[in-house]
Protein backbone atom coordinates (compact mmCIF):
# COMPACT_ATOMS: atom_id res chain seq x y z
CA UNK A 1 85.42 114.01 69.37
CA UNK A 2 86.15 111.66 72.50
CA UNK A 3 89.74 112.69 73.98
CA UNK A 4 92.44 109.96 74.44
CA UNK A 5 92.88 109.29 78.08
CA UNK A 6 96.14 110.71 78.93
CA UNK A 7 99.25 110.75 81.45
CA UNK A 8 99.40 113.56 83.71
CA UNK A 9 102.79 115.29 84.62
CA UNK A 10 101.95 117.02 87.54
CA UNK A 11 104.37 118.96 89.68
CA UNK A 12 105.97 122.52 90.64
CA UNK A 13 106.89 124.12 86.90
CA UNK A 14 108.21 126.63 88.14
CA UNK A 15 111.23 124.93 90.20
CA UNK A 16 111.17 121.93 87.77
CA UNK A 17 109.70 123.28 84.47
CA UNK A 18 112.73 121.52 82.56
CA UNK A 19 112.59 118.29 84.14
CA UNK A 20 108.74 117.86 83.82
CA UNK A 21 108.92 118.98 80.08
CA UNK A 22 111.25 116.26 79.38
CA UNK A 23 109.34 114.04 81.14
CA UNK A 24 106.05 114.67 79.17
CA UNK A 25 108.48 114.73 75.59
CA UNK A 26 109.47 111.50 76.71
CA UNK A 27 106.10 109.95 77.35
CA UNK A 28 104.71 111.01 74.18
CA UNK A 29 107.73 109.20 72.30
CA UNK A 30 106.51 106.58 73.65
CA UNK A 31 102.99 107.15 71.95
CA UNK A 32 100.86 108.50 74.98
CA UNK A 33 99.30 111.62 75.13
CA UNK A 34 100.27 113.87 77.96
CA UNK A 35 98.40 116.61 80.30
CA UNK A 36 100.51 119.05 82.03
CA UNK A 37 99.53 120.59 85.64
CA UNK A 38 101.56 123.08 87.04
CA UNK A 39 100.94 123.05 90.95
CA UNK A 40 104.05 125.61 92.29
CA UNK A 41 103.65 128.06 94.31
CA UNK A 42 106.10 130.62 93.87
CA UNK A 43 105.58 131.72 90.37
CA UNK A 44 104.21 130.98 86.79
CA UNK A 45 105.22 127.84 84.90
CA UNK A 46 108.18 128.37 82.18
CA UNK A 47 105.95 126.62 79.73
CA UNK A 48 101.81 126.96 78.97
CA UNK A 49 100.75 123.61 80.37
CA UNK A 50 97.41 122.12 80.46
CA UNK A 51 96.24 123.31 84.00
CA UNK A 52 97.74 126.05 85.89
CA UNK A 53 97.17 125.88 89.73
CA UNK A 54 99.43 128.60 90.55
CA UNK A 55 97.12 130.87 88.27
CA UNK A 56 94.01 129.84 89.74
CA UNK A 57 95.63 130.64 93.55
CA UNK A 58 96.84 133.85 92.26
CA UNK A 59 93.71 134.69 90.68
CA UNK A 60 91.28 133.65 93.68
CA UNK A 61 93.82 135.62 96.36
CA UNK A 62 93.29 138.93 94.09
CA UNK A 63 96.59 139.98 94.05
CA UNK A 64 97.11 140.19 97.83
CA UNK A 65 99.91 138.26 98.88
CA UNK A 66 99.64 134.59 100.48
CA UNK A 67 101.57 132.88 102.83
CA UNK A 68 103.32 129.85 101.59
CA UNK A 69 101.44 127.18 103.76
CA UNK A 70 98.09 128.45 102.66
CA UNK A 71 99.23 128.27 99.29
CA UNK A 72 100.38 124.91 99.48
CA UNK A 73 97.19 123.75 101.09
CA UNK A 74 95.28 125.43 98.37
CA UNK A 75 97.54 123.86 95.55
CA UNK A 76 97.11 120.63 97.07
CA UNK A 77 92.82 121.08 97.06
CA UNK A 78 92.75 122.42 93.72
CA UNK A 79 95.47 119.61 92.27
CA UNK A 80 93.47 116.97 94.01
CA UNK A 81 89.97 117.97 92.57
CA UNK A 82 91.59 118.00 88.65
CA UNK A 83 92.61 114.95 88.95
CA UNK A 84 89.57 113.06 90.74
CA UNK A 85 87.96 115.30 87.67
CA UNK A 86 90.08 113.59 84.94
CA UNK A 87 89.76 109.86 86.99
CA UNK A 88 86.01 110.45 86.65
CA UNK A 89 86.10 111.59 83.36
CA UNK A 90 87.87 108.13 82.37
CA UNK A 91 90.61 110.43 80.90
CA UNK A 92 93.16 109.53 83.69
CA UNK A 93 95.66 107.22 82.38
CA UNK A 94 98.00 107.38 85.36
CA UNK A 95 99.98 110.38 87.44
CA UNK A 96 103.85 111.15 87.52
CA UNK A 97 106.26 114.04 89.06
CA UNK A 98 109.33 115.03 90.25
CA UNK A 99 110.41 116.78 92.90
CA UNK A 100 112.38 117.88 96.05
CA UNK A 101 111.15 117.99 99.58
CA UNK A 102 108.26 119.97 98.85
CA UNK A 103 107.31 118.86 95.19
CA UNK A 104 107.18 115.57 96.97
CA UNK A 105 104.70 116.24 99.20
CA UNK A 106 102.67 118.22 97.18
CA UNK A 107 102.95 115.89 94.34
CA UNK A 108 102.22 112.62 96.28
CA UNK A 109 99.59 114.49 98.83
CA UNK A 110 97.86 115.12 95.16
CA UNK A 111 98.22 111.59 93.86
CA UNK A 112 97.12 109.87 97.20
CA UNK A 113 93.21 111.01 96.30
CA UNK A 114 93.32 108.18 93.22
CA UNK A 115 91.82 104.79 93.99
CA UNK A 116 94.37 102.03 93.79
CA UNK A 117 95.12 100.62 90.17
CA UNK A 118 95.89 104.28 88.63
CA UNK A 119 99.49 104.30 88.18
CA UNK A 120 101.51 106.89 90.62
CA UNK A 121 105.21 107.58 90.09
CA UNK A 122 107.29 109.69 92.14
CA UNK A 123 110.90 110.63 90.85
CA UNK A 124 112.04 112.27 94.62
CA UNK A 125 115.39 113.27 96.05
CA UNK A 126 113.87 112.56 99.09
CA UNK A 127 112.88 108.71 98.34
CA UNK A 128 115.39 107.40 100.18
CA UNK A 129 114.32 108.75 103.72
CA UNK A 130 111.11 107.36 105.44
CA UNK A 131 108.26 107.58 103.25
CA UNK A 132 105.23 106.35 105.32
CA UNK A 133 103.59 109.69 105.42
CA UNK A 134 104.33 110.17 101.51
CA UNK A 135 102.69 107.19 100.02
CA UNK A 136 100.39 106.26 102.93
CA UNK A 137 98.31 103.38 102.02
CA UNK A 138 97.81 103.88 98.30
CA UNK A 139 100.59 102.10 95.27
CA UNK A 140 103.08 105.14 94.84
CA UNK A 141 106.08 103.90 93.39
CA UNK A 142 108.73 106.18 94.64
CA UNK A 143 112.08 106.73 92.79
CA UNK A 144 114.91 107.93 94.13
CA UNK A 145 116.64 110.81 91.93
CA UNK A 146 120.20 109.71 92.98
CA UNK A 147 121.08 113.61 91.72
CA UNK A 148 119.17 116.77 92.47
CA UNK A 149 116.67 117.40 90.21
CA UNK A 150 118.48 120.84 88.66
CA UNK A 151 118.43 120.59 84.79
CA UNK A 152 118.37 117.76 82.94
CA UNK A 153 122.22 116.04 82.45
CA UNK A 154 123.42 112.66 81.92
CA UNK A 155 122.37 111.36 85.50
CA UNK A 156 118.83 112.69 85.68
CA UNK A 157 117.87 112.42 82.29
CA UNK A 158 118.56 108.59 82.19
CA UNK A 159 116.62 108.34 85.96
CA UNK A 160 114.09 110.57 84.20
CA UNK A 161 113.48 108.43 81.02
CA UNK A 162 112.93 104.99 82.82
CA UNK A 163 110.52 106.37 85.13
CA UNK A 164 108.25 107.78 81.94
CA UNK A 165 108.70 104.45 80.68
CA UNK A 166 107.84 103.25 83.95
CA UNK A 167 104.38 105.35 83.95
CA UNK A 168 103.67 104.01 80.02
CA UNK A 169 104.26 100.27 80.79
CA UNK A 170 101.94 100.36 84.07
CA UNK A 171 99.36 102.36 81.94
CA UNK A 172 99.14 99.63 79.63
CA UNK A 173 99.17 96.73 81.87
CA UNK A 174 95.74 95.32 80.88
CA UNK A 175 95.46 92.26 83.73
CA UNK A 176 92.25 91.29 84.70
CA UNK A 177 91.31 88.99 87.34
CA UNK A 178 89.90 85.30 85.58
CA UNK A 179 87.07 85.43 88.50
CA UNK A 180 86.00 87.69 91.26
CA UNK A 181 85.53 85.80 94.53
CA UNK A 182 84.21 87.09 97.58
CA UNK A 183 87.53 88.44 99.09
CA UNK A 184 88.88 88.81 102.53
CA UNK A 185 91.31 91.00 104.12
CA UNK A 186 93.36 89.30 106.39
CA UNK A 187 96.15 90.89 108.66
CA UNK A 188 99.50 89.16 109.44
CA UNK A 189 102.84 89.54 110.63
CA UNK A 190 105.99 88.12 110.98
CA UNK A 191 105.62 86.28 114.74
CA UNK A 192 102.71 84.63 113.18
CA UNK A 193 103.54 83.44 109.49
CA UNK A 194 102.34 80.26 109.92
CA UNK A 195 98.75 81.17 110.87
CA UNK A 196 98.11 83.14 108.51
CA UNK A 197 99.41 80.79 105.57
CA UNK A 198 96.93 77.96 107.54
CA UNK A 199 94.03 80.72 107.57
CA UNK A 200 94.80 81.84 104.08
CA UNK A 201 94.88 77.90 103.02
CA UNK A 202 91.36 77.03 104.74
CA UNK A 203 89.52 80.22 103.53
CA UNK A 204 90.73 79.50 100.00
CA UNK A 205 89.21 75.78 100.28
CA UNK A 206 85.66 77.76 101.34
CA UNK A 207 85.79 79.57 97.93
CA UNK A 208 87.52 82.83 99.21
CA UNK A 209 90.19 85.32 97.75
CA UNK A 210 92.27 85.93 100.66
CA UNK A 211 94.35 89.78 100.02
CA UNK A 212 96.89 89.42 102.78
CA UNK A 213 98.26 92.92 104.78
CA UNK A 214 101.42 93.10 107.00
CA UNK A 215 100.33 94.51 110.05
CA UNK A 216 103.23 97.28 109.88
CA UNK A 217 100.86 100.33 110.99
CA UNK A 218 100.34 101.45 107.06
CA UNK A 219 99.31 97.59 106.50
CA UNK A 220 96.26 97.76 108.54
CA UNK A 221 95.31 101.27 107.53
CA UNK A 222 95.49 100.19 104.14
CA UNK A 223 93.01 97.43 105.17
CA UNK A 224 90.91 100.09 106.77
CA UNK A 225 90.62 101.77 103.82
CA UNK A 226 90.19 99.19 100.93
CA UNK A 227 87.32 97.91 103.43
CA UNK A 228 85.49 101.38 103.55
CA UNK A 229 85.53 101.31 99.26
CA UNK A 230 83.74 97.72 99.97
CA UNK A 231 86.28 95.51 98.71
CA UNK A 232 85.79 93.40 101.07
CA UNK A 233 83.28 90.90 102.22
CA UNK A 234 84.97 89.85 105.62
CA UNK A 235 87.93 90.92 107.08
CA UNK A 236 89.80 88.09 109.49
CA UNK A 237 91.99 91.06 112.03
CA UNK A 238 94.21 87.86 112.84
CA UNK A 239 97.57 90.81 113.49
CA UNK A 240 96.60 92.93 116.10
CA UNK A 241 99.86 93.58 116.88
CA UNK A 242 100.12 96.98 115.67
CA UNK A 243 98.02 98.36 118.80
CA UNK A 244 100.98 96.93 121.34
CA UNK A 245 103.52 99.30 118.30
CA UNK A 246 101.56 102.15 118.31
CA UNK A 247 101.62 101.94 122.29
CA UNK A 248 105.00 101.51 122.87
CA UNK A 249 106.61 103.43 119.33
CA UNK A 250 107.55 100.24 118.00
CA UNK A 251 108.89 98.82 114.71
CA UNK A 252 104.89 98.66 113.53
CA UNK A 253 103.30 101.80 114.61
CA UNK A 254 101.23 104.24 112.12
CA UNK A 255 97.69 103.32 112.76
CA UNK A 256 95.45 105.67 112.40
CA UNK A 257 92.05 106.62 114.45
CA UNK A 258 89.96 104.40 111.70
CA UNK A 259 91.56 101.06 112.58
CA UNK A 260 89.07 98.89 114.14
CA UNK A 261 86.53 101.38 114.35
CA UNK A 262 82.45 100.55 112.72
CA UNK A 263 82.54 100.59 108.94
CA UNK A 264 79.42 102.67 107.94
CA UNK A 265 76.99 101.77 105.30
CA UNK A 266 75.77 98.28 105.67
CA UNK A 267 79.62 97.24 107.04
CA UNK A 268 81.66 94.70 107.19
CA UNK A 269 81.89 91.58 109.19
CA UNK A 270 85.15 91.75 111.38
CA UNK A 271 86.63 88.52 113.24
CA UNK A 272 89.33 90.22 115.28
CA UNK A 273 92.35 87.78 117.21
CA UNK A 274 95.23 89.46 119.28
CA UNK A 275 97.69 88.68 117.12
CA UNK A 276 101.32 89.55 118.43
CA UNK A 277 99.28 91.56 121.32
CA UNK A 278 101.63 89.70 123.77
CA UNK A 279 104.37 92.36 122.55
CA UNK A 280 105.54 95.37 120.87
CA UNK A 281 108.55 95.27 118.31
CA UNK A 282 111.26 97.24 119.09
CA UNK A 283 114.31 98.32 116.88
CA UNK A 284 117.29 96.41 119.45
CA UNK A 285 119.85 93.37 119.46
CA UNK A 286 120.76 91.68 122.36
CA UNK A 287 124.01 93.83 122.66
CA UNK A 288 121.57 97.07 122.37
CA UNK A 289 119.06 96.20 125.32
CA UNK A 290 117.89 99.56 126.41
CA UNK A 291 118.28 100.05 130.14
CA UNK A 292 114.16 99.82 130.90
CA UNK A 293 113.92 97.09 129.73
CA UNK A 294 116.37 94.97 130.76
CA UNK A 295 114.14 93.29 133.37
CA UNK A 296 111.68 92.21 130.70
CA UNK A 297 111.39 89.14 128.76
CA UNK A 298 112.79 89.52 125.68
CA UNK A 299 112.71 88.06 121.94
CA UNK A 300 115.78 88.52 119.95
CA UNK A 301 114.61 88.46 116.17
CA UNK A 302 116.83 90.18 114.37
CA UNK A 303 117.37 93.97 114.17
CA UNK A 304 114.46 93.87 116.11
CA UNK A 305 113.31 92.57 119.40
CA UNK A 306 109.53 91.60 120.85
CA UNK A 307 109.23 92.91 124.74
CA UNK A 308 106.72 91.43 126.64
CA UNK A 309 104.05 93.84 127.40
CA UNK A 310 103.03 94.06 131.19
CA UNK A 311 99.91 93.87 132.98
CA UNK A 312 99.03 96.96 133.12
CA UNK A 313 99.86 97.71 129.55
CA UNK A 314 97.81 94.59 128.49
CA UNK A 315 94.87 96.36 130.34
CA UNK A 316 95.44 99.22 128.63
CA UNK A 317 95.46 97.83 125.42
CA UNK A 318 92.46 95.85 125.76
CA UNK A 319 90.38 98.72 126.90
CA UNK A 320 91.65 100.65 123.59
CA UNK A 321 90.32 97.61 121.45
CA UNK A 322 87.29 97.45 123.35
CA UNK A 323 86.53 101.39 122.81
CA UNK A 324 86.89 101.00 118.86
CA UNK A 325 85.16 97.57 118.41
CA UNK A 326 82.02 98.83 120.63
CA UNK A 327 78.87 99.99 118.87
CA UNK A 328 78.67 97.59 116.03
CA UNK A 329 77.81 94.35 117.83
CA UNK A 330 76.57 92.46 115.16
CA UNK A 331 79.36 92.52 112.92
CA UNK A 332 82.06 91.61 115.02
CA UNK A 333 82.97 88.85 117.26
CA UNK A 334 86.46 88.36 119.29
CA UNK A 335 88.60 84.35 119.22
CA UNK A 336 90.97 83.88 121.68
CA UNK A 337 93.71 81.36 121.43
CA UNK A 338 94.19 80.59 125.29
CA UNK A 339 98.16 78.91 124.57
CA UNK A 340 99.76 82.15 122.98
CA UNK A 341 99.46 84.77 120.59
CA UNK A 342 102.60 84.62 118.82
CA UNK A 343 105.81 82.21 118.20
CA UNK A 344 107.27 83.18 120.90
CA UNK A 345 104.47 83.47 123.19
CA UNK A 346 104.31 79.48 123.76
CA UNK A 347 105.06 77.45 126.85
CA UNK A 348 108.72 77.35 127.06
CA UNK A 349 109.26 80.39 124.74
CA UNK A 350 110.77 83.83 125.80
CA UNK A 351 107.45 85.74 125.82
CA UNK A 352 105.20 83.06 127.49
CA UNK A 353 103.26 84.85 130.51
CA UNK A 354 99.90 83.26 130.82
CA UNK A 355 99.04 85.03 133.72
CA UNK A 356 99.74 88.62 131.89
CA UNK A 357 97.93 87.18 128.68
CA UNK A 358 94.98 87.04 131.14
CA UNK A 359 94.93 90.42 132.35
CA UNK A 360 94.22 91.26 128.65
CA UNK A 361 91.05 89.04 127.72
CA UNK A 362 89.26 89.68 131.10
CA UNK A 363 89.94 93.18 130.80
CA UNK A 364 88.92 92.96 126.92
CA UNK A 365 85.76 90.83 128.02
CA UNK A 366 84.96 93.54 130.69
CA UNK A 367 85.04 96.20 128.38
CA UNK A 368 83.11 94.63 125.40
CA UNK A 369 79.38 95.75 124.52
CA UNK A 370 77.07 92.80 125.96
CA UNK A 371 76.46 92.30 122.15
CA UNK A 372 79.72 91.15 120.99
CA UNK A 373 80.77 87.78 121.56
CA UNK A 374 83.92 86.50 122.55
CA UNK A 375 85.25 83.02 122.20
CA UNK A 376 88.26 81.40 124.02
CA UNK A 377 89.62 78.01 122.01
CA UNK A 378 91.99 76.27 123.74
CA UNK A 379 94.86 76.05 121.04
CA UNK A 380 98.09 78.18 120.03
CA UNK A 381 97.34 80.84 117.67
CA UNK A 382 99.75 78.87 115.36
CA UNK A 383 98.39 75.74 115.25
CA UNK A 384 96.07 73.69 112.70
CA UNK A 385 93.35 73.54 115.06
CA UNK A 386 92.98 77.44 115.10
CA UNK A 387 93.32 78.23 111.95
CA UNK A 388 90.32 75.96 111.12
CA UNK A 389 88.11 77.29 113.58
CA UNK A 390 89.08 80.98 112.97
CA UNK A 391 88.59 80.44 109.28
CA UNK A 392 85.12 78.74 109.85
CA UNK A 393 84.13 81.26 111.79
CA UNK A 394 84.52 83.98 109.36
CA UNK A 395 82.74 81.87 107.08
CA UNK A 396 80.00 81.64 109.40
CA UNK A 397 79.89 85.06 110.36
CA UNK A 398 79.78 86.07 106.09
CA UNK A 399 76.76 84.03 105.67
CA UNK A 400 75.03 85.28 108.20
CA UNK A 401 75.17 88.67 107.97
């Protein structure tokens, strides 16, 4: 007999054996079946659950003793194999845990190996720090614990019984798209809003589904990724921006050493645009200028503040993009809006430096295989006329290839 797909509660037993039995008693009250995986390190599970990591570790070390980073990168191999096992299997109804610092990123270094779509819920005492590096570019949905997670009382157990109902409503979300278009990934961010809704708007009218990603460093990665798994049939790189981030630490870095390199396999045409590569993002106010760059031009957002990049980082920068689009020619081609690359990069805004916008494409155009064309149109990046031709051409370049 066929078994029920099921909800996995998957964390370290035995640290949190109370709080993940309760979690899986509270799932199946809500009429889901349930597998357990212990994946601590320091000892046996309080309870028998389904799959015991620890057990396997123990067993494959033969009682000699092992030091706790090796057994957390074993836990995490063995965890991650399971569950692409159960995923395969089609008996994966979705993932949750709980945990501290270190059932965190076990727990979510575990989950991350699931496509996007299976449901992945983190309660974490941790959630309200940074969590770049914990979800990465996959749909975790972290929860913060509020309390530590020490026994089950009338805090936890109320933060503990949404997020199994949490886990049971996403497993039976049954949405389906009406059609499948061709889709294309399209980067944006915020200094260039308005090209991207024109881009989005013109691809659309061509018969497109347009999936939009924030160029925030895990935005583009995510991109990267969903790209490899060939979701896409075109991707429009209109938000370079997170190159100029990654550069200069800015409010957008994270990018990994996959973004903008060749897609293997037949790949994937790429129409790239320097988006927001007139500046990097930095986390100042006008009151907060830091001393280097004082001498700069400078756009006061909000929190945040675009520098404008110099010459010789523009060079830089270009010869960085140059290095990762080279040696797949035929699937990528470069536009270049010659009146500015963001908002603020227009004649009579704060960031406007033609000359230092220059430095960039002939050092870009330099650099370039022979094969890959580049394309100057004299326009804003901004304006109507762009977003037309950038949108044709990714048309263009998707029926061709």
């Amino acid at each position: 007999m066929e078994r029920k797909p099921a909800i996995v509660v998957l964390g370290t037993f035995d640290s949190k054996g109370e709080e993940h039995l309760f979690l899986k008693q509270r799932i199946e009250q809500r009429g889901f079946r349930t597998l357990t995986v212990h994946v601590g390190t320091k000892g046996p599970s309080p309870f028998t659950p389904d799959f015991d990591v620890f057990r396997e570790i123990a067993s494959a070390s033969e009682g000699k003793p092992v030091d706790r980073d090796s057994a957390i990168n074993a836990a995490l191999s063995h965890g991650r194999r399971l569950l692409l096992q159960c995923h395969e299997k089609g008996e994966l109804l979705g993932v949750i845990s709980a945990g501290g610092g270190t059932g965190t990123h076990l727990s979510t270094g575990i989950m991350r190996v699931l496509p996007l779509g299976i449901p992945k819920v983190m309660i974490s005492t941790v959630a309200s720090r940074n969590m770049a590096g914990i979800v990465g570019t996959k749909d975790i949905t972290m929860i913060h614990s509020v309390s530590d997670i020490l026994g089950v009382n009338s805090i936890l157990g109320e933060i503990l019984d949404r997020a199994a109902g949490a886990v049971c409503g996403m497993a039976k979300s049954d949405w389906k798209p009406a059609m499948v278009k061709k889709r294309i990934g399209l980067t944006m961010f915020g200094f260039i809003t308005k090209a991207a809704e024109q881009v989005k708007s013109c691809l659309e009218a061509l018969g497109y589904e347009v999936i939009a990603f924030h160029a925030n460093g895990t935005g583009g990665m995510a991109m990267e990724e969903l790209a490899r798994e060939g979701r896409f049939s075109g991707i429009l790189d209109l938000a370079t921006h997170e190159f100029a981030d990654e550069f200069k630490q800015g409010y957008c870095r994270g990018i990994g050493p996959e973004r903008l390199r060749p897609i293997s396999g037949p790949g994937v045409p790429r129409l790239v645009v320097p988006g927001g590569m007139d500046c990097a993002v930095l986390e100042f106010t006008r009151d907060t200028v830091p001393d280097e760059y004082r001498d700069r031009k400078i756009f006061f957002y909000d929190f945040r503040s675009g520098i404008r990049l110099t010459a010789e980082e523009s060079r830089l920068l270009a010869g960085q993009m140059a290095e990762r689009l080279n040696g797949h020619p035929p699937s990528v081609k470069v536009l270049i809006p010659t009146e500015g690359w963001s908002e603020a990069d227009r004649a009579g805004g704060p960031l406007y430096d033609p000359p230092t916008s220059r430095e960039f494409v002939t050092e870009l155009r330099g650099k370039l295989d022979p094969g890959i064309d580049l394309r100057e149109v004299h326009a804003h990046i901004n304006d109507d006329s762009f977003a037309q031709i950038a949108a044709r051409a990714m048309h263009e370049m998707i029926t061709l290839f």
